[in-house]
C-alpha atoms as a PDB file:
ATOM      1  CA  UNK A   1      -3.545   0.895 -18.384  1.00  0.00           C
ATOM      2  CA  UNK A   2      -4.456   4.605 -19.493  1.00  0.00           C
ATOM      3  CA  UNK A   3      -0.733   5.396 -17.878  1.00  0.00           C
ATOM      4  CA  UNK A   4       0.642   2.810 -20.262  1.00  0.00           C
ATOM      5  CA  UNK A   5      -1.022   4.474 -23.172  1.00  0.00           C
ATOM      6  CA  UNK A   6      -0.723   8.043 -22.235  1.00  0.00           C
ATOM      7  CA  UNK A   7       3.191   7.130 -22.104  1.00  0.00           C
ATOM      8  CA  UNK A   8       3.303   5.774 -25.569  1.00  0.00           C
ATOM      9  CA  UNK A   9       1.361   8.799 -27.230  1.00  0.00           C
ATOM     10  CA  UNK A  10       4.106  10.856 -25.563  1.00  0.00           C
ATOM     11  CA  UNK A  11       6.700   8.797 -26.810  1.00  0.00           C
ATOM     12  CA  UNK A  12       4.972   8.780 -30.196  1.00  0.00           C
ATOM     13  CA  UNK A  13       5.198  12.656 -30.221  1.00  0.00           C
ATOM     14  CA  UNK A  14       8.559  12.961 -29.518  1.00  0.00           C
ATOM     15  CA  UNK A  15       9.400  11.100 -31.860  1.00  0.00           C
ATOM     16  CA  UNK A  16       7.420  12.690 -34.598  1.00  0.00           C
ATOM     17  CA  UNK A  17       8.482  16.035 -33.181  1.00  0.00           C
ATOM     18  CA  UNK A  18      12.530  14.681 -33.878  1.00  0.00           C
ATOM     19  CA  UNK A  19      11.662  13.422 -36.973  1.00  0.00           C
ATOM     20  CA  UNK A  20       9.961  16.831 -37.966  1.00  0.00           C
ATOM     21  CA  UNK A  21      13.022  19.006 -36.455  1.00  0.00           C
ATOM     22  CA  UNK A  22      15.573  16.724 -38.762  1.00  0.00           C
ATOM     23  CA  UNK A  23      13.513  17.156 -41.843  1.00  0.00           C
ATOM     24  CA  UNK A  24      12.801  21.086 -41.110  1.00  0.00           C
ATOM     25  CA  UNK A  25      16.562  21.269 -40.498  1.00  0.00           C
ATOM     26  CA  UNK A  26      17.367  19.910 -44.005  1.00  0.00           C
ATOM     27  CA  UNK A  27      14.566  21.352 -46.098  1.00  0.00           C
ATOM     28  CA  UNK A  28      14.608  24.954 -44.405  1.00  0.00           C
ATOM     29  CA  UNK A  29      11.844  27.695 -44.944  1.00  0.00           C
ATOM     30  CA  UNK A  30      11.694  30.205 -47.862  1.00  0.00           C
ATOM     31  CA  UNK A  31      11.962  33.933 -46.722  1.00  0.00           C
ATOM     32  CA  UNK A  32       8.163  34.080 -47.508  1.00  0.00           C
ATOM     33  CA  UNK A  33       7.098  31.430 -45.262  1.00  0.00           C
ATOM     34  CA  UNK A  34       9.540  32.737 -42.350  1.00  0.00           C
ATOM     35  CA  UNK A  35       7.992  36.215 -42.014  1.00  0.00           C
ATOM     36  CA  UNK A  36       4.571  34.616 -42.217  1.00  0.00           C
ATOM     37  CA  UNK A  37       5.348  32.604 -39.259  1.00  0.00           C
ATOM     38  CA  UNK A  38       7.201  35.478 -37.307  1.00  0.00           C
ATOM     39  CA  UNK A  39       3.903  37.309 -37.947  1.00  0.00           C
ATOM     40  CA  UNK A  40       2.027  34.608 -36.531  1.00  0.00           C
ATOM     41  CA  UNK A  41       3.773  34.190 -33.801  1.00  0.00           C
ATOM     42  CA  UNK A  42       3.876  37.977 -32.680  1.00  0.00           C
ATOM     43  CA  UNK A  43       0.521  37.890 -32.720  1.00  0.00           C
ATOM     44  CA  UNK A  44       0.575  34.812 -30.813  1.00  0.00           C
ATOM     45  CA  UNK A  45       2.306  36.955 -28.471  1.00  0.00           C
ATOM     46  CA  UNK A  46       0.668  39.945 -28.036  1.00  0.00           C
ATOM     47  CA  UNK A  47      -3.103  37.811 -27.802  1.00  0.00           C
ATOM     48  CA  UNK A  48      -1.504  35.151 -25.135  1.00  0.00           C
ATOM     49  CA  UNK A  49       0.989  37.585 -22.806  1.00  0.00           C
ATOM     50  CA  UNK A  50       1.047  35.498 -19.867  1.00  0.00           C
ATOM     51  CA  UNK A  51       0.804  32.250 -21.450  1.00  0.00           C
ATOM     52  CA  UNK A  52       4.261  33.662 -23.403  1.00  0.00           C
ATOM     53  CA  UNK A  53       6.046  34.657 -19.871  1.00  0.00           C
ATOM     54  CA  UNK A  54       5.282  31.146 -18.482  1.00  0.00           C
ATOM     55  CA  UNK A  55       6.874  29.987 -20.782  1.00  0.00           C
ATOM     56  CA  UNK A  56       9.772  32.514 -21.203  1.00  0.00           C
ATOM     57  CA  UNK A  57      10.187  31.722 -17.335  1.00  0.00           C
ATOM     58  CA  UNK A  58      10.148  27.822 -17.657  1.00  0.00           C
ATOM     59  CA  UNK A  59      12.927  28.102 -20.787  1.00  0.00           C
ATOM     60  CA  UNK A  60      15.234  30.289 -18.639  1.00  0.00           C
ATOM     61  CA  UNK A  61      14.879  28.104 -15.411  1.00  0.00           C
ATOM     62  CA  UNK A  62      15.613  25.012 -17.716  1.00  0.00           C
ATOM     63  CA  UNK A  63      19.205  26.832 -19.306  1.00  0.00           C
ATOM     64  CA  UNK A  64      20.103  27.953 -15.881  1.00  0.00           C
ATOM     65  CA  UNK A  65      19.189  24.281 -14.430  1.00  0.00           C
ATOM     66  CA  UNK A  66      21.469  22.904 -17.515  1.00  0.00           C
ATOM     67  CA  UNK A  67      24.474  25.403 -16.762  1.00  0.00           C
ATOM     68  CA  UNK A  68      24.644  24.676 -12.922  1.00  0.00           C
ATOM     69  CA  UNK A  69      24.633  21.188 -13.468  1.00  0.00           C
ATOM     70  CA  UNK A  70      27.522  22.252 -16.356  1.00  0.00           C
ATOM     71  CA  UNK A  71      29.307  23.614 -13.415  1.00  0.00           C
ATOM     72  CA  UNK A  72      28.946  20.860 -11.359  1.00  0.00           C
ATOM     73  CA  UNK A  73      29.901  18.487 -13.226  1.00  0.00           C
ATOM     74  CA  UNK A  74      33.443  20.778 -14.721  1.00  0.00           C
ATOM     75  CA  UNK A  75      34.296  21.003 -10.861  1.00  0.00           C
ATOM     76  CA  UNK A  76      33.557  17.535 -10.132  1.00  0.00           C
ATOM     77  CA  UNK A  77      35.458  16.103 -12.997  1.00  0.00           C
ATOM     78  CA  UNK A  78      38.314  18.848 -11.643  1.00  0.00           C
ATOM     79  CA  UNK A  79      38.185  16.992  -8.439  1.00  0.00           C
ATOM     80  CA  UNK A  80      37.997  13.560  -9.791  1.00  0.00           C
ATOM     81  CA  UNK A  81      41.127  14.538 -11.409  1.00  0.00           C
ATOM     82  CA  UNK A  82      43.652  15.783  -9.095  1.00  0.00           C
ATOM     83  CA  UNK A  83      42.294  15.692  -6.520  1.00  0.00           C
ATOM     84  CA  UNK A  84      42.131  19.938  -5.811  1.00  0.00           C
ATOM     85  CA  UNK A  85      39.131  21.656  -5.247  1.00  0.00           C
ATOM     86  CA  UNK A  86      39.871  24.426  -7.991  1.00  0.00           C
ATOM     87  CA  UNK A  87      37.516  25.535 -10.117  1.00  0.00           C
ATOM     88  CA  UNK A  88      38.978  23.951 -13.303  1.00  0.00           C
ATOM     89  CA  UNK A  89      40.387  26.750 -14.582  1.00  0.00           C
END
């Protein structure tokens, strides 16, 4: 039952956290407020150093993850196609 639940806070969040990204997105922040936050979050930084490369590392392996399966999928659509094995170019 606590899987059930811990599943719909998730879901919960994300959907606050889309919600929050749409409204951010249309109401942006003043010049003020943005260097306040850049200075917040160098700080951040420089207290948390390796909970900041964690997660340096874990955004890097997810783009590279998200361009080889790019790749995949462009060559397997190439093959699909024609039949080739090119490289869709």
């Amino acid at each position: 039952m606590s899987k059930s639940i811990d599943e719909k806070a998730a879901l919960r969040k994300a959907k606050n956290a889309e919600k929050m990204r749409k409204w951010r997105a249309k109401n942006p922040l003043s010049p003020e407020k943005k260097a306040k936050e850049a200075e917040r979050v160098k700080q951040w930084r420089k207290a948390n150093p390796e909970k900041y490369l964690a997660q340096q590392n874990a955004w890097y392996a997810k783009n590279r993850e998200r361009e080889l399966a790019r790749q995949r999928e462009r060559r397997r659509r190439t093959v699909a196609d024609n039949g080739s094995t090119s490289n869709g170019d």
